[in-house]
Protein backbone atom coordinates (compact mmCIF):
# COMPACT_ATOMS: atom_id res chain seq x y z
CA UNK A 1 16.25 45.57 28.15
CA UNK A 2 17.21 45.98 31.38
CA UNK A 3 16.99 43.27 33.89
CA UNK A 4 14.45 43.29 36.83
CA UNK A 5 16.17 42.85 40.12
CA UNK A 6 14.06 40.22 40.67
CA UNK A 7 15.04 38.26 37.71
CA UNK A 8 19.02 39.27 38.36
CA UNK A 9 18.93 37.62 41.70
CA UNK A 10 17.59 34.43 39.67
CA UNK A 11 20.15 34.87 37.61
CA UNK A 12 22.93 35.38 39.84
CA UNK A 13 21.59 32.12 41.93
CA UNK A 14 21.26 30.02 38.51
CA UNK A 15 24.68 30.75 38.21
CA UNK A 16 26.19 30.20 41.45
CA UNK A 17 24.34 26.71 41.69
CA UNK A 18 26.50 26.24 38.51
CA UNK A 19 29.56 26.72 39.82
CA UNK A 20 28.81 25.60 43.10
CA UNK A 21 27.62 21.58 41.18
CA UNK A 22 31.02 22.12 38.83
CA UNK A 23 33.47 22.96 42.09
CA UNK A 24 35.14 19.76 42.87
CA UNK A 25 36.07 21.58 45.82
CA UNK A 26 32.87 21.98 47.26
CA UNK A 27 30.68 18.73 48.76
CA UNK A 28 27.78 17.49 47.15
CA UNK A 29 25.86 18.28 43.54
CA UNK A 30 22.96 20.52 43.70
CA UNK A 31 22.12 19.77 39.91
CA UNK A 32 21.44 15.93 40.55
CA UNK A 33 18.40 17.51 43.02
CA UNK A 34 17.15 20.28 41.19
CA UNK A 35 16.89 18.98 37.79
CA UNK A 36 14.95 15.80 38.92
CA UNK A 37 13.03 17.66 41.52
CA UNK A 38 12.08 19.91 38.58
CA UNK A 39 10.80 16.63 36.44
CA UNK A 40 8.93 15.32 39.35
CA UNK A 41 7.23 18.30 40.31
CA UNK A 42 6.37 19.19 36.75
CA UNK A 43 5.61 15.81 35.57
CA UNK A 44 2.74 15.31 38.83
CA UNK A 45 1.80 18.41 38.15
CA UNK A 46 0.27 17.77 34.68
CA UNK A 47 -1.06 14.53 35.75
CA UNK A 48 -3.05 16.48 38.06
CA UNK A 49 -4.18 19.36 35.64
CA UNK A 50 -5.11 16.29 33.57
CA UNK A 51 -7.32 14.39 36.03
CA UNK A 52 -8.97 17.81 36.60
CA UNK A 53 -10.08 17.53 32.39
CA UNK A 54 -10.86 14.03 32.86
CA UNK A 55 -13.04 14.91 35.86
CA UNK A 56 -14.82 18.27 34.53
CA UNK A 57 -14.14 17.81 30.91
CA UNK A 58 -13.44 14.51 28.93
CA UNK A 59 -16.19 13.07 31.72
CA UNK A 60 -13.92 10.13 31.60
CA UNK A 61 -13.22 9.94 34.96
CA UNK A 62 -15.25 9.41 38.37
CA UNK A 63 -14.97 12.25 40.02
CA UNK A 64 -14.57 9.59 43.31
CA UNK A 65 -11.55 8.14 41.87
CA UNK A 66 -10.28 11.69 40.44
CA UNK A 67 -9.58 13.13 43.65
CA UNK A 68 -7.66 10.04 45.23
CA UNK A 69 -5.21 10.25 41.93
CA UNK A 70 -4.78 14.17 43.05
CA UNK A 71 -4.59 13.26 47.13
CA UNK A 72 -1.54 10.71 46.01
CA UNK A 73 -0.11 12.77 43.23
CA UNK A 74 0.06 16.21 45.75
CA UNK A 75 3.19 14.51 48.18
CA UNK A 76 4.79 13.39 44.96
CA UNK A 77 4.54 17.04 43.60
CA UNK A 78 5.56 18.77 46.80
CA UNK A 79 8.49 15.97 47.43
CA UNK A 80 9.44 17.08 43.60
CA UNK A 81 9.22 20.61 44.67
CA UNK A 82 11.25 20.64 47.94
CA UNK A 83 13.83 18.55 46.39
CA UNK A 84 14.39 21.23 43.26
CA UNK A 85 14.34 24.01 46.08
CA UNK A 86 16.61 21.92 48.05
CA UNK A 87 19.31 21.82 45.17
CA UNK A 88 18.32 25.47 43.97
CA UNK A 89 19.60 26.76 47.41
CA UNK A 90 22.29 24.85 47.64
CA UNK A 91 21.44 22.39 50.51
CA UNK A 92 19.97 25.16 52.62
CA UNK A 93 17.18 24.12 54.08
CA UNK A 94 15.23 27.06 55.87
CA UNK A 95 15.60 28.79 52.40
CA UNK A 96 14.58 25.55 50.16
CA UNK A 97 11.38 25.12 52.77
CA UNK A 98 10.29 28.61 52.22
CA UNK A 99 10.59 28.33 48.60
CA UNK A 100 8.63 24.65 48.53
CA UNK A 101 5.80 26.63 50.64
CA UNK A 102 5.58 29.51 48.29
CA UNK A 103 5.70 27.58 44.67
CA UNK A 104 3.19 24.89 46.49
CA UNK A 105 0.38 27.49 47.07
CA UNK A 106 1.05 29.53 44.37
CA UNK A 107 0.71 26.63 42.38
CA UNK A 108 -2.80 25.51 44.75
CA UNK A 109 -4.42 28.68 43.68
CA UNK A 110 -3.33 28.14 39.80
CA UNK A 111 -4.64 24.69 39.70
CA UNK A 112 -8.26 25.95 41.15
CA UNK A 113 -8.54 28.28 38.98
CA UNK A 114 -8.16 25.62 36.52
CA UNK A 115 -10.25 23.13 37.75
CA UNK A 116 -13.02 25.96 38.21
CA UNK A 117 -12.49 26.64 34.09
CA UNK A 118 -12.59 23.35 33.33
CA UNK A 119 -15.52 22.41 35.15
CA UNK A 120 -17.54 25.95 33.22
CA UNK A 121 -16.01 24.55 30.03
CA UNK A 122 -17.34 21.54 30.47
CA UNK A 123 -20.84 22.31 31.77
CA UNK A 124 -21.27 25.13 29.25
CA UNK A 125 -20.33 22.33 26.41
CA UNK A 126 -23.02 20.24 28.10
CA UNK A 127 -25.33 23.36 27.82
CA UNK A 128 -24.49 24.13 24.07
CA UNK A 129 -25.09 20.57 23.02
CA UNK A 130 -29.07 20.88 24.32
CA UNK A 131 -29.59 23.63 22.85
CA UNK A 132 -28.23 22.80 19.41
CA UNK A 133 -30.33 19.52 19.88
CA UNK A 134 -33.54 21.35 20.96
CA UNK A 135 -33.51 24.50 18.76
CA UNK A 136 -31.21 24.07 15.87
CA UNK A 137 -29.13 26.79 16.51
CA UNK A 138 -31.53 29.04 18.07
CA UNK A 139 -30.79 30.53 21.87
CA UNK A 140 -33.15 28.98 24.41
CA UNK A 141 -33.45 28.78 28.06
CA UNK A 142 -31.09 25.50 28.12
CA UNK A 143 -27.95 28.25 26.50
CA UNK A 144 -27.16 28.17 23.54
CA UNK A 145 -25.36 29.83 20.80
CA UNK A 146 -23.98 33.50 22.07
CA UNK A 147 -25.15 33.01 25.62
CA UNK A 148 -23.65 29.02 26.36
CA UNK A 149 -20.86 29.83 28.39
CA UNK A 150 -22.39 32.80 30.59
CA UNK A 151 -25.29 30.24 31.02
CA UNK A 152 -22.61 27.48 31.52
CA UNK A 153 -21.51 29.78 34.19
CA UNK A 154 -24.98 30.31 35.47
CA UNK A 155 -26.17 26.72 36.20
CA UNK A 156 -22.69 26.01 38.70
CA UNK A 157 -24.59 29.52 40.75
CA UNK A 158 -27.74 28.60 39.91
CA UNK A 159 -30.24 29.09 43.01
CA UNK A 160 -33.83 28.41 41.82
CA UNK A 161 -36.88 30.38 39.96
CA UNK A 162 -40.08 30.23 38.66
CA UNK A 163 -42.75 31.77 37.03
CA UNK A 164 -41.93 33.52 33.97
CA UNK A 165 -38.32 35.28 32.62
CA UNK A 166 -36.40 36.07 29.96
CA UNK A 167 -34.81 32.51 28.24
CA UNK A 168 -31.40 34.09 27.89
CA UNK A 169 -31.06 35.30 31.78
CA UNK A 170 -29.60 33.56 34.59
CA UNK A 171 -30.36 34.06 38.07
CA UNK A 172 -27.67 33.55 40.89
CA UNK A 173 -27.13 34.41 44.35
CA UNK A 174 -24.47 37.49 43.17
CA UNK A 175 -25.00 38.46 39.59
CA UNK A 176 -27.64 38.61 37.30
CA UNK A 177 -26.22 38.95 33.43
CA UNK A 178 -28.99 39.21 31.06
CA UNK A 179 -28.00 39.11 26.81
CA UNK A 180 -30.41 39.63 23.32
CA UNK A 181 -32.76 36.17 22.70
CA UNK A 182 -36.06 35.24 22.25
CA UNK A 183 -38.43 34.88 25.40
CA UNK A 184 -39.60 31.93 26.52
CA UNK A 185 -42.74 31.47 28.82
CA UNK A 186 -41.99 29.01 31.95
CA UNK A 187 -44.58 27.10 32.87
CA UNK A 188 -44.82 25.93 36.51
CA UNK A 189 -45.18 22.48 37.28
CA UNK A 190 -46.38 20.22 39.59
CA UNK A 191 -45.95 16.28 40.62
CA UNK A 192 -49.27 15.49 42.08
CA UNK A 193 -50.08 11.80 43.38
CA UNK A 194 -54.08 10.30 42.70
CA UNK A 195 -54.92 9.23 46.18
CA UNK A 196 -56.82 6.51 44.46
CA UNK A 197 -55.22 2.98 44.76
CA UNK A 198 -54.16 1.40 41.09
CA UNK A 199 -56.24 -1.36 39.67
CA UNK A 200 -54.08 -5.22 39.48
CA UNK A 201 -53.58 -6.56 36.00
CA UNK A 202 -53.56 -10.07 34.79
CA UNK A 203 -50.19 -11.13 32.73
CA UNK A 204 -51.85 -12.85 29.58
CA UNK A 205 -48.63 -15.30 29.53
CA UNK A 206 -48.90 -16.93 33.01
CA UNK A 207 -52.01 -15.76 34.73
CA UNK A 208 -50.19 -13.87 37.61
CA UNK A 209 -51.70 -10.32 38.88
CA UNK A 210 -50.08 -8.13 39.40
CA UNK A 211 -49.69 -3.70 39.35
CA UNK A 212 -47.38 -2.66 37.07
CA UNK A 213 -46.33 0.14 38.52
CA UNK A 214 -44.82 -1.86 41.90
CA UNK A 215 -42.80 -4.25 39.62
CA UNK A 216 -41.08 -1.88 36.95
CA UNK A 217 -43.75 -2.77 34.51
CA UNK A 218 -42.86 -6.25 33.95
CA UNK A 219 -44.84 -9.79 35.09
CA UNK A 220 -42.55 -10.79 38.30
CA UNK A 221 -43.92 -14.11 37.45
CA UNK A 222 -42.70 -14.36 33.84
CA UNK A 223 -41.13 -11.38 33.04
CA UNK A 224 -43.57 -10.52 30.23
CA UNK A 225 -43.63 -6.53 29.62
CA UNK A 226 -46.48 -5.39 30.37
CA UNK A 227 -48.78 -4.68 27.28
CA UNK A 228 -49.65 -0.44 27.62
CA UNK A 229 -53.31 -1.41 27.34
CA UNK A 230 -53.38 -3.02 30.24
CA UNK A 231 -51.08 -0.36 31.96
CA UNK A 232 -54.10 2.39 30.69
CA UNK A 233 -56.21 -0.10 32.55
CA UNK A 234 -54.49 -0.25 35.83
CA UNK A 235 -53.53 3.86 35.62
CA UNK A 236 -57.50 4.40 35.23
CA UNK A 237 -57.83 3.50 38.79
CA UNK A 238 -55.70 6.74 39.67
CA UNK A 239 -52.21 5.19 39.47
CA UNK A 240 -49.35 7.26 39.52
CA UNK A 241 -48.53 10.87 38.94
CA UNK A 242 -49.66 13.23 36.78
CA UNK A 243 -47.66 16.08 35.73
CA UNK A 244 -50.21 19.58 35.54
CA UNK A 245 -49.88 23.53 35.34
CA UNK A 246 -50.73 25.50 38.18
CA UNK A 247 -53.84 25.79 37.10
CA UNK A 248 -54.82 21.92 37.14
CA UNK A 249 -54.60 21.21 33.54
CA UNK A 250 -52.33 18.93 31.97
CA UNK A 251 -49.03 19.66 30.73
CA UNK A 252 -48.49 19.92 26.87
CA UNK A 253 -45.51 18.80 24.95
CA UNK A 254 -44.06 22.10 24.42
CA UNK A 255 -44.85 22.70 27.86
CA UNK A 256 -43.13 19.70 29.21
CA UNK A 257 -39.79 20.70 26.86
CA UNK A 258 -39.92 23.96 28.45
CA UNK A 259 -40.31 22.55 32.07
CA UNK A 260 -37.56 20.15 31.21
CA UNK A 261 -35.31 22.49 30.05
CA UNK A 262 -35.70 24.51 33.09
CA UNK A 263 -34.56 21.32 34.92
CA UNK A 264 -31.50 20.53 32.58
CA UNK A 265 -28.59 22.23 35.01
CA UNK A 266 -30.04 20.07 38.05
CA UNK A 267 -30.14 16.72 36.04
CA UNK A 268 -26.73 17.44 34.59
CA UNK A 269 -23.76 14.99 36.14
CA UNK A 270 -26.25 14.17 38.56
CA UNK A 271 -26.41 10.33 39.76
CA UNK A 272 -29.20 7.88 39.74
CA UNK A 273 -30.27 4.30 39.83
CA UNK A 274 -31.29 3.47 36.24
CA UNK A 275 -34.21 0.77 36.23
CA UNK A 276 -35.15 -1.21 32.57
CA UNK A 277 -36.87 -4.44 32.06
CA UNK A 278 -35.15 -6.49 35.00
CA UNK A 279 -31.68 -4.68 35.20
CA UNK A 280 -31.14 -2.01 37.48
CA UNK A 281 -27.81 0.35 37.32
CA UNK A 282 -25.94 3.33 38.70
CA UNK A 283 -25.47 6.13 36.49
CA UNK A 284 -24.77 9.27 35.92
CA UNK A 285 -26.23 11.64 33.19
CA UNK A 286 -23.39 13.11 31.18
CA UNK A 287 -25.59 15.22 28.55
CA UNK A 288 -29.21 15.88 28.20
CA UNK A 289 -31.28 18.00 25.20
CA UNK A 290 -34.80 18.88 24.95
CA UNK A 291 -36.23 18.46 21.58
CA UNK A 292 -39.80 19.30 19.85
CA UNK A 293 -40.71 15.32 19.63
CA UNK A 294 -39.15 14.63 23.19
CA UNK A 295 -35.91 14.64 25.64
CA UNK A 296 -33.10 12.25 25.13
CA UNK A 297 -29.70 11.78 27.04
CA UNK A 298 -26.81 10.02 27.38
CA UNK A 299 -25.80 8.25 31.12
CA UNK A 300 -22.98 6.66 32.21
CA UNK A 301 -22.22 4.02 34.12
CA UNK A 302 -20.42 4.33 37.83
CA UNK A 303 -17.92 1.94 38.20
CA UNK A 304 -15.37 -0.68 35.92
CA UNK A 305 -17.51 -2.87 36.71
CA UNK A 306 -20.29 -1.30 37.92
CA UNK A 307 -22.37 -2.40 40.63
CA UNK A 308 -25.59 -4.23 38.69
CA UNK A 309 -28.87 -5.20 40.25
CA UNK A 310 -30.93 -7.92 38.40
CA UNK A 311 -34.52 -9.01 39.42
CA UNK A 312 -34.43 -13.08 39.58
CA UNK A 313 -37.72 -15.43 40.40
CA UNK A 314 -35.91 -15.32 43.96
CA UNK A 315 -35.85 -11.32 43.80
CA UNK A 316 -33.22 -9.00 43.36
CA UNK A 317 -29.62 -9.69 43.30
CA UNK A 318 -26.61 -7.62 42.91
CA UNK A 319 -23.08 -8.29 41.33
CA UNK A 320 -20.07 -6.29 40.13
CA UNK A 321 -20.53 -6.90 36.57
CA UNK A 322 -20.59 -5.34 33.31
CA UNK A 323 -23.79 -2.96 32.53
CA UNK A 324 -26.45 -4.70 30.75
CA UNK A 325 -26.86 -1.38 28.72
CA UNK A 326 -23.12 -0.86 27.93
CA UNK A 327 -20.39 1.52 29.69
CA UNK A 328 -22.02 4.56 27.82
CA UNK A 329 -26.04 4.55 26.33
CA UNK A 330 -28.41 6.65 25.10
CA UNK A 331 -32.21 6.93 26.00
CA UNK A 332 -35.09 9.15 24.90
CA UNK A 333 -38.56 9.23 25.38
CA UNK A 334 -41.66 10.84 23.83
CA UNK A 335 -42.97 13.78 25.98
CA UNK A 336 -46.83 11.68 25.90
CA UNK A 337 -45.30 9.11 27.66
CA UNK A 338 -43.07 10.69 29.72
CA UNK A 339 -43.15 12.26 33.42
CA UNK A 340 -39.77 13.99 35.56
CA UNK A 341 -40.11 16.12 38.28
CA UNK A 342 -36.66 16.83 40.52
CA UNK A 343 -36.14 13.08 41.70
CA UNK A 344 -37.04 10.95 38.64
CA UNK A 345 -37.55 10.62 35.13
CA UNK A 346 -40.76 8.00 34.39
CA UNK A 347 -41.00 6.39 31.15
CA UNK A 348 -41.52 3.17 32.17
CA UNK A 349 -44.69 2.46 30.14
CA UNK A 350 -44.50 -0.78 28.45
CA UNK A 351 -40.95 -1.82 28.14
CA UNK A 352 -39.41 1.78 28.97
CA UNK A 353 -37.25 2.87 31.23
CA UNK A 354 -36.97 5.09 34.80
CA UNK A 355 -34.24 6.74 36.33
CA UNK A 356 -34.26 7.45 40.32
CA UNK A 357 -32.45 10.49 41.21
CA UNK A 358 -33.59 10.62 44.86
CA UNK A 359 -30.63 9.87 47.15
CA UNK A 360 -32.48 7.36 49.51
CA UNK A 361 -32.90 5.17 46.26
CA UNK A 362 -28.96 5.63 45.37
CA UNK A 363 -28.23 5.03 49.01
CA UNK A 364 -30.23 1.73 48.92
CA UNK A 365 -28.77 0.61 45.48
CA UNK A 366 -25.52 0.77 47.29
CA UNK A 367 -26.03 -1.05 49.94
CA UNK A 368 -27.57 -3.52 47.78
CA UNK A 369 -30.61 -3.11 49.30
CA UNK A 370 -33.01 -6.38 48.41
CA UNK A 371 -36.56 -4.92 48.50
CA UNK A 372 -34.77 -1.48 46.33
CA UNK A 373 -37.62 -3.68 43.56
CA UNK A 374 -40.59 -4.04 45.38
C-alpha cells in the first residue's frame, strides 16, 4: 500500500524525534515529553469519557459533581497534550501550540458526541425498562421493544402534545419518525383543586385535630398515621385534588397508566423533595414503569450524605445525614390511591408517600427552609 502523504510526514517526524532524543549531540530529550504527555493526556481523557457514563449512564454520579471532575480533569488533559506536542516538535513551540489547539478541539467535538450517545443510551435504557415493566414486551407509548432508542431519542427533543396519537410516534421540534405498534388513546388530564375547605380530624391516640393533608398525613402531636377512614372523612369536605378527563369524569386506572406514561420522559432524572411519615429527602428519579395494577420507581438520593429533613415536636429540622430510606429505594403505588400531575406525585394516603417536583419546594428544601412542613 502506498503511504498517504499525510501519514509519511508522520512518519518522517516520528523518526526524526528519534534521532533527534538518541543524538548526544543535540540538547535536550523530546521522548521524556512526548511519551508522558501522551499518558497524561490519554489517561484524563478516559477519566473524562468515564464520568460522562457515570453521569448519563451508570447514574452513579451527580451530574453536579460530574462536571467539576471534567472542569479539573480538562487543564490536566490539555497540559498532557501540549507537553506531547511540545516533545513531538522538538521544542518548537509555535508548532507544538498549534498542534495542542487542533488535537484539543478535535478531541471537544469527539467527547460531545459521546456524552450526547451516552446520555440517548441511557435514557432509551430508562425507556425500555417501563415498557418491559408495563407491557411485557409489548411496544407502548413509554418505548419499548423495536422503537426504545428512537423514543429514547425522542424524549431528550421532546416538546409537548396532547389529545390523541399514534403510541409508537414521537413529536419534536425537527423530526417526526413514526414506526409499526399498536395505538394507544391519550387521555387528557386535568389537576383541578375543590374550592371547598377540608374538614379537621381527631388523632384517636392523643386527641389533637388536626387536617391531614397540611401535616403529611401524620398526627403532629403524636405522630400516629393517619387512619384512611378518617382521611375519606376530612377529603369529603372537598380536600385536595382530583385528577378528571376533559370531560369532568374521573380518571380510570388504565386511564391514569396511560396519562402517566405520557408523563414518564418529564419525570425521568428529574429532582424532587421526597416526603414519608416524618422524613423528608432530595431525590432524584432514576427509572419509572407504568404497570396494569399501578406505577412504581426507583429514586435516588442527592448527596453522600444527603441533606435530610425530619419533622420533630419542635418542627422541622435538617442535617447532613444518611437517608432514612437508603442511598437507592423503590416505591409504588396503586393507581386508586394515587394522583401526579407535572409537579408531584400524591400517594400520601395513610402512611404513603409524596414526591414534590416543583422547584420552589426543591429551592426551599435547600435552604432548609423551616415551615417547607407546614
Amino acid at each position: 500500500m502506498t503511504p498517504t502523504p499525510r501519514s509519511a510526514a508522520v512518519r518522517n517526524q516520528t523518526q526524526a524525534v528519534r534521532e533527534f532524543h538518541y543524538d548526544d549531540t543535540r540538547p535536550g530529550k523530546p521522548l521524556y515529553l512526548l511519551i508522558p504527555g501522551g499518558l497524561i493526556a490519554v489517561s484524563a481523557l478516559a477519566l473524562i469519557v468515564y464520568v460522562f457514563y457515570a453521569m448519563f449512564v451508570g447514574l452513579t454520579l451527580e451530574t453536579s459533581q460530574g462536571f467539576v471532575l471534567i472542569a479539573l480533569l480538562g487543564p490536566v488533559y490539555i497540559g498532557g497534550v501540549f507537553l506531547f506536542s511540545y516533545g513531538y516538535e522538538l521544542y518548537d513551540v509555535r508548532k507544538a501550540l498549534r498542534l495542542t489547539a487542533i488535537v484539543v478541539v478535535t478531541t471537544v467535538l469527539i467527547v460531545v458526541i459521546i456524552a450526547v450517545l451516552f446520555f440517548l443510551i441511557g435514557d432509551s435504557k430508562g425507556s425500555s425498562d417501563s415498557g418491559s415493566s408495563s407491557g411485557g414486551g409489548k411496544s407502548s407509548s413509554s418505548g419499548s421493544g423495536k422503537g426504545g432508542f428512537l423514543s429514547g431519542i425522542g424524549s431528550a427533543f421532546r416538546t409537548s402534545s396532547s389529545g390523541s396519537s399514534d403510541g409508537g410516534s414521537w413529536v419534536g421540534p425537527i423530526f417526526d419518525i413514526n414506526f409499526p405498534t399498536r395505538i394507544i388513546t391519550k387521555t387528557a388530564v386535568h389537576q383541578v383543586n375543590v374550592p371547598v375547605a377540608p374538614k379537621p380530624i381527631t388523632c384517636e391516640s392523643c386527641g389533637r385535630s388536626y387536617i391531614p393533608a397540611e401535616t403529611h398525613y401524620t398526627c403532629p402531636g403524636c405522630g400516629t398515621a393517619a387512619p384512611r377512614a378518617l382521611v375519606l372523612q376530612s377529603r369529603e369536605g372537598g380536600e385536595g385534588s382530583a385528577m378528571i378527563s376533559a370531560d369532568g369524569t374521573p380518571l380510570s386506572a388504565s386511564d391514569k397508566k396511560v396519562a402517566f406514561e405520557t408523563l414518564t420522559p418529564q419525570f425521568r432524572r428529574r429532582r424532587g423533595v421526597f416526603i414519608q411519615g416524618r422524613a423528608l429527602c432530595l431525590a432524584d428519579v432514576v427509572s419509572l414503569s407504568a404497570a396494569d395494577a399501578g406505577m412504581q420507581a426507583t429514586l435516588k438520593a442527592v448527596g453522600d450524605p444527603p441533606l435530610v429533613g425530619t419533622i420533630g415536636e419542635t418542627g422541622l429540622k435538617y442535617a447532613k445525614t444518611a437517608s432514612p430510606f437508603g442511598q437507592r429505594w423503590d416505591i409504588s403505588r396503586e393507581w386508586d390511591t394515587f394522583a401526579f400531575d407535572g409537579d408531584d406525585w400524591d400517594a400520601a394516603t395513610e402512611t404513603g408517600w409524596r414526591l414534590l417536583f416543583d422547584q420552589a419546594a426543591v429551592a426551599r428544601f435547600l435552604k432548609q427552609d423551616t415551615g417547607l412542613a407546614g
